[in-house]
N, C-alpha and C. Protein backbone atom coordinates (compact mmCIF):
# COMPACT_ATOMS: atom_id res chain seq x y z
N UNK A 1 0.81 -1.20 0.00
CA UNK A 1 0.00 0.00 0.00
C UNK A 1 0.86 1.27 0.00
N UNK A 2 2.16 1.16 -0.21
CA UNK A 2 2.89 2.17 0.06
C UNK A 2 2.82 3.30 -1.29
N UNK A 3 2.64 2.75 -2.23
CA UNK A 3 1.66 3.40 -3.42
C UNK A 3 0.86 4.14 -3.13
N UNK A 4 0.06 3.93 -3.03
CA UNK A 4 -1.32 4.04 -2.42
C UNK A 4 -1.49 5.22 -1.44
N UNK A 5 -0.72 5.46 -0.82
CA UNK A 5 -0.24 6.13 0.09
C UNK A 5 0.34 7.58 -0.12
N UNK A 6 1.10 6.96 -0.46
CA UNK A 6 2.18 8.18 -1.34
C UNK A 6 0.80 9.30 -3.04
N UNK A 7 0.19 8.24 -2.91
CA UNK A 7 -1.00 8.70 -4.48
C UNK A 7 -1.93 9.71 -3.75
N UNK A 8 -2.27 8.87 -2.49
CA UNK A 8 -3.46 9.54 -1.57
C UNK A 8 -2.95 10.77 -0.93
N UNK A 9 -1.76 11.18 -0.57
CA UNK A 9 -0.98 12.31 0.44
C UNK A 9 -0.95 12.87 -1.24
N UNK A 10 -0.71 12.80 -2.37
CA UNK A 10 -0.50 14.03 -3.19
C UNK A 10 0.85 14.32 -3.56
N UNK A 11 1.77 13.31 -3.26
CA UNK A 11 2.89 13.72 -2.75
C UNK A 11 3.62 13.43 -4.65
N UNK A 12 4.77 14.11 -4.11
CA UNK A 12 5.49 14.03 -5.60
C UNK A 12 5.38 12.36 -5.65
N UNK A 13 5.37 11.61 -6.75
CA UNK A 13 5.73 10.22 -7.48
C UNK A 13 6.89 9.36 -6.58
N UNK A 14 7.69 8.52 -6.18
CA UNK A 14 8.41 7.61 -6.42
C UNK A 14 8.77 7.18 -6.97
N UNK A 15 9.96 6.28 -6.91
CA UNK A 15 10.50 5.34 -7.78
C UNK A 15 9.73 4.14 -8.34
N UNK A 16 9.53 4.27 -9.54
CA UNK A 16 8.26 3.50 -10.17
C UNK A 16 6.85 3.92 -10.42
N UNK A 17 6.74 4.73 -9.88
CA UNK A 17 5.24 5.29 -10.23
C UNK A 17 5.16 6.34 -11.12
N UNK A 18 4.61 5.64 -12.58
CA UNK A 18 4.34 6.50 -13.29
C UNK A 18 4.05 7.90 -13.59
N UNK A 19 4.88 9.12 -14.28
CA UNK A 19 4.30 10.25 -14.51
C UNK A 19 2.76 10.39 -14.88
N UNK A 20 2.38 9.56 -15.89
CA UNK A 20 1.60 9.59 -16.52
C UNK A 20 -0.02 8.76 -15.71
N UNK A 21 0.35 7.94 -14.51
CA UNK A 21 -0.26 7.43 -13.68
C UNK A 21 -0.60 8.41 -12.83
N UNK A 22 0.50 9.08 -12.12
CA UNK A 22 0.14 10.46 -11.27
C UNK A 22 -0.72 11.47 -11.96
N UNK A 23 -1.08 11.13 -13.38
CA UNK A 23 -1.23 12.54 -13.98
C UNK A 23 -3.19 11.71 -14.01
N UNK A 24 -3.03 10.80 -14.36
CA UNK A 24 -4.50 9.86 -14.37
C UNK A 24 -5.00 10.32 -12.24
N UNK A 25 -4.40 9.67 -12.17
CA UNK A 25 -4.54 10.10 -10.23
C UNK A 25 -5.06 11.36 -9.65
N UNK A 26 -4.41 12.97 -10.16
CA UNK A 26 -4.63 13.76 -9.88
C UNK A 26 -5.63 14.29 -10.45
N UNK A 27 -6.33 13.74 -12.17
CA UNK A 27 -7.26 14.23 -12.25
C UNK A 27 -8.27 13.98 -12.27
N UNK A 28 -8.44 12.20 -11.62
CA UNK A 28 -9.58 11.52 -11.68
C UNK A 28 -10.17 11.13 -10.04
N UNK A 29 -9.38 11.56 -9.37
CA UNK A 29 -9.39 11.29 -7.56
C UNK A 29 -10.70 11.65 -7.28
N UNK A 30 -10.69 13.01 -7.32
CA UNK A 30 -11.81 13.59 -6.53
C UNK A 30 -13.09 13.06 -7.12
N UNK A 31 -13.18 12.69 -8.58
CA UNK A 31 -14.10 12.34 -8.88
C UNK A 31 -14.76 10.71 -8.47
N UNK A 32 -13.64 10.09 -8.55
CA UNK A 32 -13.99 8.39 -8.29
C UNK A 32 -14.35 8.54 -6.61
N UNK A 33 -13.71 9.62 -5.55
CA UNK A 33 -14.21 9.87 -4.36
C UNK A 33 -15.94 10.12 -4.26
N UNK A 34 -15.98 11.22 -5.12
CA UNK A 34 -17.41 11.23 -5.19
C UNK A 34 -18.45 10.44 -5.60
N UNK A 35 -18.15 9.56 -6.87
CA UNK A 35 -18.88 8.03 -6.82
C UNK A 35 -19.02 7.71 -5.63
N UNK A 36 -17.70 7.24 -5.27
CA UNK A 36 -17.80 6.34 -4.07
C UNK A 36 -18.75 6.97 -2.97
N UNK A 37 -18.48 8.24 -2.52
CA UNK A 37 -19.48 8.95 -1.14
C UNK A 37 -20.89 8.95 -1.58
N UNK A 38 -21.16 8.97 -2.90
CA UNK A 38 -22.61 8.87 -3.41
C UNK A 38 -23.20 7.33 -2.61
N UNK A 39 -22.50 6.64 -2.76
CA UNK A 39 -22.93 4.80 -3.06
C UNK A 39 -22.65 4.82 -0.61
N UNK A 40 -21.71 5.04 -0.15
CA UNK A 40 -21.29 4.87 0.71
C UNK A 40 -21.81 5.71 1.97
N UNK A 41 -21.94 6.97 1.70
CA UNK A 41 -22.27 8.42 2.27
C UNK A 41 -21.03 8.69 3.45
N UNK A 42 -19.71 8.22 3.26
CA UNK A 42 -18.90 8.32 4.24
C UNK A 42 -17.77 8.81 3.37
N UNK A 43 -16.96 9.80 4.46
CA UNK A 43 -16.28 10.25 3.53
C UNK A 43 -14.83 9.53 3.20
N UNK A 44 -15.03 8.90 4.60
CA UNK A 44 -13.02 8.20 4.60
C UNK A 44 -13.84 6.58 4.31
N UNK A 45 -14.43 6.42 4.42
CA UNK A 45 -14.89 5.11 3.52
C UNK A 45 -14.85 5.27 1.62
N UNK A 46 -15.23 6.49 1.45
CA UNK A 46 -15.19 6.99 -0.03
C UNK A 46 -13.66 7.01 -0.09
N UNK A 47 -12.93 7.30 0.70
CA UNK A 47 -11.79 7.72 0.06
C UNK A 47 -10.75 6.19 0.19
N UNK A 48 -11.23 5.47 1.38
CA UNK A 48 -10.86 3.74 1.24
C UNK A 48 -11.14 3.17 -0.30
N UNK A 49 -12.00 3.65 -0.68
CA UNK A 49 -12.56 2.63 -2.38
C UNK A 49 -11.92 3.19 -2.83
N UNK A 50 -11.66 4.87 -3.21
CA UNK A 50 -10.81 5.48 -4.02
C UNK A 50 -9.91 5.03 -4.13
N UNK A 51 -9.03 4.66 -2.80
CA UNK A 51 -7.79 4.08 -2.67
C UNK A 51 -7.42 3.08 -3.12
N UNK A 52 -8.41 1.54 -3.12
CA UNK A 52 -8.60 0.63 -3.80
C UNK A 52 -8.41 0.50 -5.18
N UNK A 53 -9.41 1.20 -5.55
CA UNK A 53 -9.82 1.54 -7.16
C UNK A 53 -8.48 1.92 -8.08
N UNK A 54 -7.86 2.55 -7.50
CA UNK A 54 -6.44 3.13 -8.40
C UNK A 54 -5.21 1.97 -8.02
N UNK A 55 -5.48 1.58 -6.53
CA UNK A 55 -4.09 0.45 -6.33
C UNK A 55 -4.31 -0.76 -7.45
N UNK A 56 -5.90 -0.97 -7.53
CA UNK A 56 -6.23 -2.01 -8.71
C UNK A 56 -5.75 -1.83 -9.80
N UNK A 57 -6.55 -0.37 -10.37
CA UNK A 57 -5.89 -0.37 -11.88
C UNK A 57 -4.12 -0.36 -11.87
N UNK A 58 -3.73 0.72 -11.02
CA UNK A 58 -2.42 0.59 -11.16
C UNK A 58 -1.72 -0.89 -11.35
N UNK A 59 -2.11 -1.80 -10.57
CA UNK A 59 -1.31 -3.05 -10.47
C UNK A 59 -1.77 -4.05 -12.21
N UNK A 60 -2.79 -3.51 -12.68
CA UNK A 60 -3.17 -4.68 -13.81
C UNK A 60 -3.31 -3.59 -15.08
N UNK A 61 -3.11 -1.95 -15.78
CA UNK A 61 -3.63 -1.73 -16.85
C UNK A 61 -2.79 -0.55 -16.48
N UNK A 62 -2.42 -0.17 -18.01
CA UNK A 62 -1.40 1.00 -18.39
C UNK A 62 -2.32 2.10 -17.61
N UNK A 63 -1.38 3.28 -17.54
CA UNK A 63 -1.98 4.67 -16.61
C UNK A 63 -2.56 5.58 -18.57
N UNK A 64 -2.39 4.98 -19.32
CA UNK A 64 -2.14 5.67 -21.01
C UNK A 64 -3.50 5.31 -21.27
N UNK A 65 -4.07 4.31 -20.86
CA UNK A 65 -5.10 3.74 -21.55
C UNK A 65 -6.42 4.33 -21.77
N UNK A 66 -7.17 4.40 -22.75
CA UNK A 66 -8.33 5.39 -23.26
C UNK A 66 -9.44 4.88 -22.34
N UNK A 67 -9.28 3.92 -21.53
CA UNK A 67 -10.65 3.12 -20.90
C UNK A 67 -10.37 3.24 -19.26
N UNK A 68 -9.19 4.57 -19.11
CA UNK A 68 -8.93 4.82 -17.74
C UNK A 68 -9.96 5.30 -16.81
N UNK A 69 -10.46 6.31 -17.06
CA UNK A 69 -11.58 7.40 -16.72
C UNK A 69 -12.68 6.33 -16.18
N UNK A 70 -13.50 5.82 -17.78
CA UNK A 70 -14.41 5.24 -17.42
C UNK A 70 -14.30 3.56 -16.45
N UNK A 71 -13.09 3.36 -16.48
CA UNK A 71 -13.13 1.88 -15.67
C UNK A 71 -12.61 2.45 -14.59
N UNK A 72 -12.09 3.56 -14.47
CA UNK A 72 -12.01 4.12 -12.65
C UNK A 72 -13.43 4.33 -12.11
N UNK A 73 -14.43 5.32 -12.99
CA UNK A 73 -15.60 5.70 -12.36
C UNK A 73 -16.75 3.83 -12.24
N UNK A 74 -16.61 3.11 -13.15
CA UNK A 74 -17.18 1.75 -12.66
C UNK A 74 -16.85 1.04 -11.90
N UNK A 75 -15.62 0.83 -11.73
CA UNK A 75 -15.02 0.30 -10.25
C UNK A 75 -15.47 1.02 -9.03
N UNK A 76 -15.54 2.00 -9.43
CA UNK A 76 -15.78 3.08 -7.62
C UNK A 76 -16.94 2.87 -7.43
N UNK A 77 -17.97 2.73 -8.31
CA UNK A 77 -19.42 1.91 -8.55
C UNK A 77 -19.57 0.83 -7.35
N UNK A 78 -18.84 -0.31 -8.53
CA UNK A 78 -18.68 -1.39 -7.55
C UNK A 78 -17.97 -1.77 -6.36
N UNK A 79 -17.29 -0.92 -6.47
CA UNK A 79 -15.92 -1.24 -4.91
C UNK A 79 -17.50 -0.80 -4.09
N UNK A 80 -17.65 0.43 -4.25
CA UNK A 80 -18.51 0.90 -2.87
C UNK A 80 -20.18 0.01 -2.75
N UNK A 81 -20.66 -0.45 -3.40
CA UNK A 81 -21.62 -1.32 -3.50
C UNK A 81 -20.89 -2.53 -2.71
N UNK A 82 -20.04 -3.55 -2.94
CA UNK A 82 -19.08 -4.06 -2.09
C UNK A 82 -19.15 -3.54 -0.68
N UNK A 83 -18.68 -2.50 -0.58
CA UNK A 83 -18.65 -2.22 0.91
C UNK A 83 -19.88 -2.24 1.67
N UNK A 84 -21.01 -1.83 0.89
CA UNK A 84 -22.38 -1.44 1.52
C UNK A 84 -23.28 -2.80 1.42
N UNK A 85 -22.62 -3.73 1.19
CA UNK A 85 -23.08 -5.29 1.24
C UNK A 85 -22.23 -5.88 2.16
N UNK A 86 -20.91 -5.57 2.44
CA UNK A 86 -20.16 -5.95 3.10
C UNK A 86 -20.75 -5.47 4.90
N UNK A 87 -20.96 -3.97 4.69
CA UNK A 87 -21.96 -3.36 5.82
C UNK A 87 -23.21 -4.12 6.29
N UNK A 88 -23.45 -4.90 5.60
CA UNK A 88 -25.03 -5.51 5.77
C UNK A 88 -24.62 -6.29 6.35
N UNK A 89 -24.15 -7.15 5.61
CA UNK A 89 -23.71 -8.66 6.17
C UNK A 89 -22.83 -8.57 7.43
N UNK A 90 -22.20 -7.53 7.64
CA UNK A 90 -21.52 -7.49 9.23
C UNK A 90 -22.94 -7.49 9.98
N UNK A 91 -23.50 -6.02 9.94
CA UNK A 91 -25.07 -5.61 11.02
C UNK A 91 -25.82 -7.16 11.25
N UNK A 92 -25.69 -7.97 10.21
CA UNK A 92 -26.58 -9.19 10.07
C UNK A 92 -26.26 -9.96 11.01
N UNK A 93 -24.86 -10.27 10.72
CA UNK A 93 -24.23 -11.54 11.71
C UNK A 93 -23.85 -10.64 13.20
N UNK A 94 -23.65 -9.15 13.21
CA UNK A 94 -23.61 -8.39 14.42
C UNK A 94 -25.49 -8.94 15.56
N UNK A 95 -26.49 -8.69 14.36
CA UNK A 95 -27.63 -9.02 15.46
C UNK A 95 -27.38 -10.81 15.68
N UNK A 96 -27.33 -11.25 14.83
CA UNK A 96 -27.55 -13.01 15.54
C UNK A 96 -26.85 -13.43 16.14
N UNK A 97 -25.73 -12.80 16.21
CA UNK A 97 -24.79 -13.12 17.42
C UNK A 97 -25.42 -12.52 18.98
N UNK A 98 -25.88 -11.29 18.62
CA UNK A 98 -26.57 -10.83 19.84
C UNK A 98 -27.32 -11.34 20.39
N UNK A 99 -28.42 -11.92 19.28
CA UNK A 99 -29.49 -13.03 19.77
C UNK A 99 -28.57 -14.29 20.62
N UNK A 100 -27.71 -15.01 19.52
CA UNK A 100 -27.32 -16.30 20.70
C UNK A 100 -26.55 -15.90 21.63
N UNK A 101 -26.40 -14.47 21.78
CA UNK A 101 -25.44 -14.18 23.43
C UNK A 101 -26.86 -14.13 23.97
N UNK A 102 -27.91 -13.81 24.03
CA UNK A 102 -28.73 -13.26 24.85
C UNK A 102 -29.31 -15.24 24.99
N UNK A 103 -29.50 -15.43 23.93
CA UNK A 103 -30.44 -17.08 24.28
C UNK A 103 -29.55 -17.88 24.99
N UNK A 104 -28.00 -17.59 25.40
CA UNK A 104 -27.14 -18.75 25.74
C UNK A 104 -26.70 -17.68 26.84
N UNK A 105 -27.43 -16.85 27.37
CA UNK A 105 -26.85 -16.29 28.60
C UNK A 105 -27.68 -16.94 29.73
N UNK A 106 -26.40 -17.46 30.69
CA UNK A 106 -26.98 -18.21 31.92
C UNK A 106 -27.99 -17.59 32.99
N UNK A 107 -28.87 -18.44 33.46
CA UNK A 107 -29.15 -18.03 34.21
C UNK A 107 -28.28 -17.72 35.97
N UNK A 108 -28.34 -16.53 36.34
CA UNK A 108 -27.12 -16.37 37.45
C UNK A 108 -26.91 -18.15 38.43
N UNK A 109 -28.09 -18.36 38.74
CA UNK A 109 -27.97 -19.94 39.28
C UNK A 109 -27.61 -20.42 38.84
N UNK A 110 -27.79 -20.78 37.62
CA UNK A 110 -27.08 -22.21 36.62
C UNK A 110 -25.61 -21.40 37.02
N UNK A 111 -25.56 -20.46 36.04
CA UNK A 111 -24.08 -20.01 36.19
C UNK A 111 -23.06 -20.48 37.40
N UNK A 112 -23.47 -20.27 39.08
CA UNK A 112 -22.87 -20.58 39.93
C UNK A 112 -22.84 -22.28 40.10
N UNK A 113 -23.56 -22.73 39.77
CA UNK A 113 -24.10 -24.31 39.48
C UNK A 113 -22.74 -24.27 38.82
N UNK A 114 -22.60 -24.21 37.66
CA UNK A 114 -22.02 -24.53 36.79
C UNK A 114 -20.43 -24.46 37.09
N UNK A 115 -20.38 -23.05 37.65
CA UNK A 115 -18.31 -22.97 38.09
C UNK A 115 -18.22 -23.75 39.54
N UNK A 116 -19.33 -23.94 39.96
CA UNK A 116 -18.78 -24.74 41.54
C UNK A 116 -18.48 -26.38 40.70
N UNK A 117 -19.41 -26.53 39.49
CA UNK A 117 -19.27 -28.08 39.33
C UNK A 117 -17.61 -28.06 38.60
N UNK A 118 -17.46 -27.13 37.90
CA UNK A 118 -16.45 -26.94 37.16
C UNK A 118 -14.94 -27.37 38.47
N UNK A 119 -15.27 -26.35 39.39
CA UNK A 119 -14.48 -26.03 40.66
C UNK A 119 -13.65 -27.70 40.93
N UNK A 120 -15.13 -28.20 41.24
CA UNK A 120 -15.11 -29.93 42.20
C UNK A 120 -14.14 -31.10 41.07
N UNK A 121 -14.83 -30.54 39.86
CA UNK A 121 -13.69 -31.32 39.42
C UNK A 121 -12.42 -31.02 38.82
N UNK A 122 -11.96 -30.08 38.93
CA UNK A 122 -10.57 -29.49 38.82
C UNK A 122 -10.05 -30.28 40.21
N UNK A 123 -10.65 -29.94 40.95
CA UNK A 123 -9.95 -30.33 42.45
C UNK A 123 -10.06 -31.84 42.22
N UNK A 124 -10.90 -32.48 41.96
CA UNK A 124 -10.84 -34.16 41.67
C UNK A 124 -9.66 -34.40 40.73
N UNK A 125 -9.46 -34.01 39.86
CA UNK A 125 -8.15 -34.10 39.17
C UNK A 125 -6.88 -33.80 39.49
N UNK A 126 -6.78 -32.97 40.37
CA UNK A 126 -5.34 -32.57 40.33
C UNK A 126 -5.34 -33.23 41.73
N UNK A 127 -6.06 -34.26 42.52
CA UNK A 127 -5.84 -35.17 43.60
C UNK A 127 -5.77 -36.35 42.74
N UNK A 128 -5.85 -36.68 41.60
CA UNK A 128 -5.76 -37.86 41.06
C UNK A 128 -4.06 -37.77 40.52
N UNK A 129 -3.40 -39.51 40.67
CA UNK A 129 -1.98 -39.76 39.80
C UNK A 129 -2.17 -38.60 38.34
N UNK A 130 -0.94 -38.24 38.21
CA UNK A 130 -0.56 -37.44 36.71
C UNK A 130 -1.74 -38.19 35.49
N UNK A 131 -0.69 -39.46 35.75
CA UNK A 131 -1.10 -40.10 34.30
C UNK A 131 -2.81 -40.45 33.99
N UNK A 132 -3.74 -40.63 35.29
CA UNK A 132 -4.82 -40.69 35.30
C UNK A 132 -5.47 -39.45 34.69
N UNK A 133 -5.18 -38.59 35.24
CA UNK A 133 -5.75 -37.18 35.07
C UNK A 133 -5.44 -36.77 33.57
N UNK A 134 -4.17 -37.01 33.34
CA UNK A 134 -3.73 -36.62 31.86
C UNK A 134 -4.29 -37.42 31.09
N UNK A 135 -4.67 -39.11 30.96
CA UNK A 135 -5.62 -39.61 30.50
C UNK A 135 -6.74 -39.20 29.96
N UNK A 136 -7.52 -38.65 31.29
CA UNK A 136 -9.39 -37.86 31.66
C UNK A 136 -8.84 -36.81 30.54
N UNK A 137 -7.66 -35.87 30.85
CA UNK A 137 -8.25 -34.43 30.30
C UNK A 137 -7.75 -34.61 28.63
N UNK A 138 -6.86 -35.16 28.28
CA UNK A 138 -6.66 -35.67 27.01
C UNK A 138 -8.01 -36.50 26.01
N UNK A 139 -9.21 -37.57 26.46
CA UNK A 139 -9.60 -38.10 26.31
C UNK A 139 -10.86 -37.36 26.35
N UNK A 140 -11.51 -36.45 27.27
CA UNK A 140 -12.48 -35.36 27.07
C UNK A 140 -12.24 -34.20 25.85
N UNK A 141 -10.64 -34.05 25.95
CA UNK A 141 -10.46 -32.92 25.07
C UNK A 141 -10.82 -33.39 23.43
N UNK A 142 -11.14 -34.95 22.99
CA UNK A 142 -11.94 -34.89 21.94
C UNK A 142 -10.81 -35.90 21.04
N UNK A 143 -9.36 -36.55 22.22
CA UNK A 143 -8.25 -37.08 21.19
C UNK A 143 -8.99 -38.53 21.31
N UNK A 144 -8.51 -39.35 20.24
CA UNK A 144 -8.59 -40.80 20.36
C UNK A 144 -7.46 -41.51 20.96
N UNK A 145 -7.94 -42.45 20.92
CA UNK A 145 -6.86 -43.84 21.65
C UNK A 145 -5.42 -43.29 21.15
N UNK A 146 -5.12 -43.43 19.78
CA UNK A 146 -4.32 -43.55 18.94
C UNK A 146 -3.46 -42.22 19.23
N UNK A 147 -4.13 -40.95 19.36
CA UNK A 147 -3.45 -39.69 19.63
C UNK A 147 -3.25 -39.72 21.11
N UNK A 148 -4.09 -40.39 22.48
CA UNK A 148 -3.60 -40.39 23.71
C UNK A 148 -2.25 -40.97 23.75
N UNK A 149 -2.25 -42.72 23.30
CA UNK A 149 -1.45 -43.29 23.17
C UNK A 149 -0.07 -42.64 23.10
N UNK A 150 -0.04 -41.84 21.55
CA UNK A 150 0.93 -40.84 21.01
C UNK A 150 1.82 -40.00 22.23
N UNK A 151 0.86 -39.47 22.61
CA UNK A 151 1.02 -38.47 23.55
C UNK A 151 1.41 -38.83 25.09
N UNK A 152 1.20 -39.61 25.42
CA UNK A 152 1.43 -40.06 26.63
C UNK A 152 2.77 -41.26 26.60
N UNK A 153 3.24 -41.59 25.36
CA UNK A 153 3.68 -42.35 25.17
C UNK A 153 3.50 -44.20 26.05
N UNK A 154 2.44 -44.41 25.42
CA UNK A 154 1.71 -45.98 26.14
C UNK A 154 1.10 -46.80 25.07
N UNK A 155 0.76 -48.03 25.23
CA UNK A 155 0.25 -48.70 24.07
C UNK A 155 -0.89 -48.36 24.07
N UNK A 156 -1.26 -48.41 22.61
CA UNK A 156 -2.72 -48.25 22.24
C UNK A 156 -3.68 -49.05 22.62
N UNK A 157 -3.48 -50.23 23.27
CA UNK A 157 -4.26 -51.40 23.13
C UNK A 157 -4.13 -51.51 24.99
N UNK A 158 -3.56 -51.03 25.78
CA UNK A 158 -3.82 -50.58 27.32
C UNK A 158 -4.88 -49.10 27.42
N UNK A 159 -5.03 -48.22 26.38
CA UNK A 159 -5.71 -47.11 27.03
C UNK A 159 -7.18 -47.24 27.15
N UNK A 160 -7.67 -48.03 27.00
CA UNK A 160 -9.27 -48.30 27.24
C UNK A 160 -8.79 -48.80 28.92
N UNK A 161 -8.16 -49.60 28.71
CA UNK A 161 -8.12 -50.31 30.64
C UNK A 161 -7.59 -49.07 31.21
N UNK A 162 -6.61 -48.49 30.87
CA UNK A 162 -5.92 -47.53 31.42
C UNK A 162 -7.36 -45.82 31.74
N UNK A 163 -8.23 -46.04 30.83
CA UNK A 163 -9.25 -45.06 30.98
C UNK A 163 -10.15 -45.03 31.99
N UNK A 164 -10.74 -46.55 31.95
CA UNK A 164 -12.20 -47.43 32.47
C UNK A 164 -11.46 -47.15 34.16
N UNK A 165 -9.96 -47.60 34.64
CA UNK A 165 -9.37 -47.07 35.67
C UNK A 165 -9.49 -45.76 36.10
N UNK A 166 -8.86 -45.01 35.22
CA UNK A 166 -8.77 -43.39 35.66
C UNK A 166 -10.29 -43.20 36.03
N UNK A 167 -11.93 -43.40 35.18
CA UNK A 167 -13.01 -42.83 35.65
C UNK A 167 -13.31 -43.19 36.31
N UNK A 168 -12.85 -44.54 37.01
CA UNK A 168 -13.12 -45.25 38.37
C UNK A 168 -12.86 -44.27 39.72
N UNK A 169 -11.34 -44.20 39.78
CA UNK A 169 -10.67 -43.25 40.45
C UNK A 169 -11.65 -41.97 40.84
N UNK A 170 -11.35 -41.21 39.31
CA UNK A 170 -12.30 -39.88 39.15
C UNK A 170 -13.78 -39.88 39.90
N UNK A 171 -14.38 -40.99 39.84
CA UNK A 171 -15.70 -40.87 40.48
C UNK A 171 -15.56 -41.36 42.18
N UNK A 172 -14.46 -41.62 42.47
CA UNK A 172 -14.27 -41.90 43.72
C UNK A 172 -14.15 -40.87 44.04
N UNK A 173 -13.04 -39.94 43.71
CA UNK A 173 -12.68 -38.54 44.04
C UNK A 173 -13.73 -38.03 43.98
N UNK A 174 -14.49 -37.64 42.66
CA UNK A 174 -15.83 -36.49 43.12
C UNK A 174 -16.68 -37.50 44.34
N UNK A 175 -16.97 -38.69 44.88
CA UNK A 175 -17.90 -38.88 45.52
C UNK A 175 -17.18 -38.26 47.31
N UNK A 176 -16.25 -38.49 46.91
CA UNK A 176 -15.49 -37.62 48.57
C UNK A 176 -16.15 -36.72 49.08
């Protein structure tokens, strides 16, 4: 974007950037801005597409070309239509998320329910042997035999006995 940048500040050209690109830039800016604030009604959002719109052409089509003008002012068209769909679809997934925070918000009881149960068995675990516990929390966390095994370095064909043990244990501990 350092293009882009340097196009948008006004600033003399760089190394590589066309005379004749700067000369397309300076006299088509304000206008592809105003597309864009038409479609957008913002002004540094208009001037984001603007910005777009020229880093595009610049990177794929001569600054010489007779189809400059009009494929700057159709892009600024569409860039900002883009954005104002892009706007929707945020607000959209912004409310249904709101909805499932509000439908999946606990009730304060459950809630305390819930971290004391959380509580009891943290404490049941970390009173249980390493390897038991690392078993439980490996084996809840969603791994199979094959990845416990891995991980714990043990045979695959002991971690069912080695499990059916640990929840033995585990339910002794929570019944304490």
């Amino acid at each position: 974007m350092e293009v882009a940048d340097r196009l948008r500040l006004a600033t003399a050209p760089g190394p590589g950037v066309p005379p004749a690109f700067e000369d397309l830039f300076r006299r088509e800016y304000q206008r592809v801005v105003a597309i864009a604030h038409r479609v957008v009604a913002d002004a540094d959002e208009a001037e984001d597409v603007a910005q777009d719109v020229f880093v595009s052409f610049y990177r794929k089509h001569p600054a010489e070309a007779h189809y400059a003008a009009p494929w700057l002012y159709a892009a600024a068209a569409h860039t900002a239509l883009n954005v104002l769909r892009s706007r929707e679809r945020r607000a959209k997934r912004d409310v249904v998320e709101a909805h499932r925070r509000e439908d999946q918000a606990p009730d304060p009881a459950q809630a305390a329910e819930t971290a004391e149960t959380a509580s009891e068995v943290r404490a049941a675990l970390a009173r249980l042997p390493d390897r038991s516990a690392a078993l439980l929390a490996l084996r809840y966390s969603g791994l199979s035999y094959e990845e416990i095994a891995a991980a714990l370095g043990l045979r695959h064909s002991s971690i069912g006995t080695l499990l059916r043990r640990a929840e033995d244990a585990f339910r002794r501990e929570v019944a304490r």
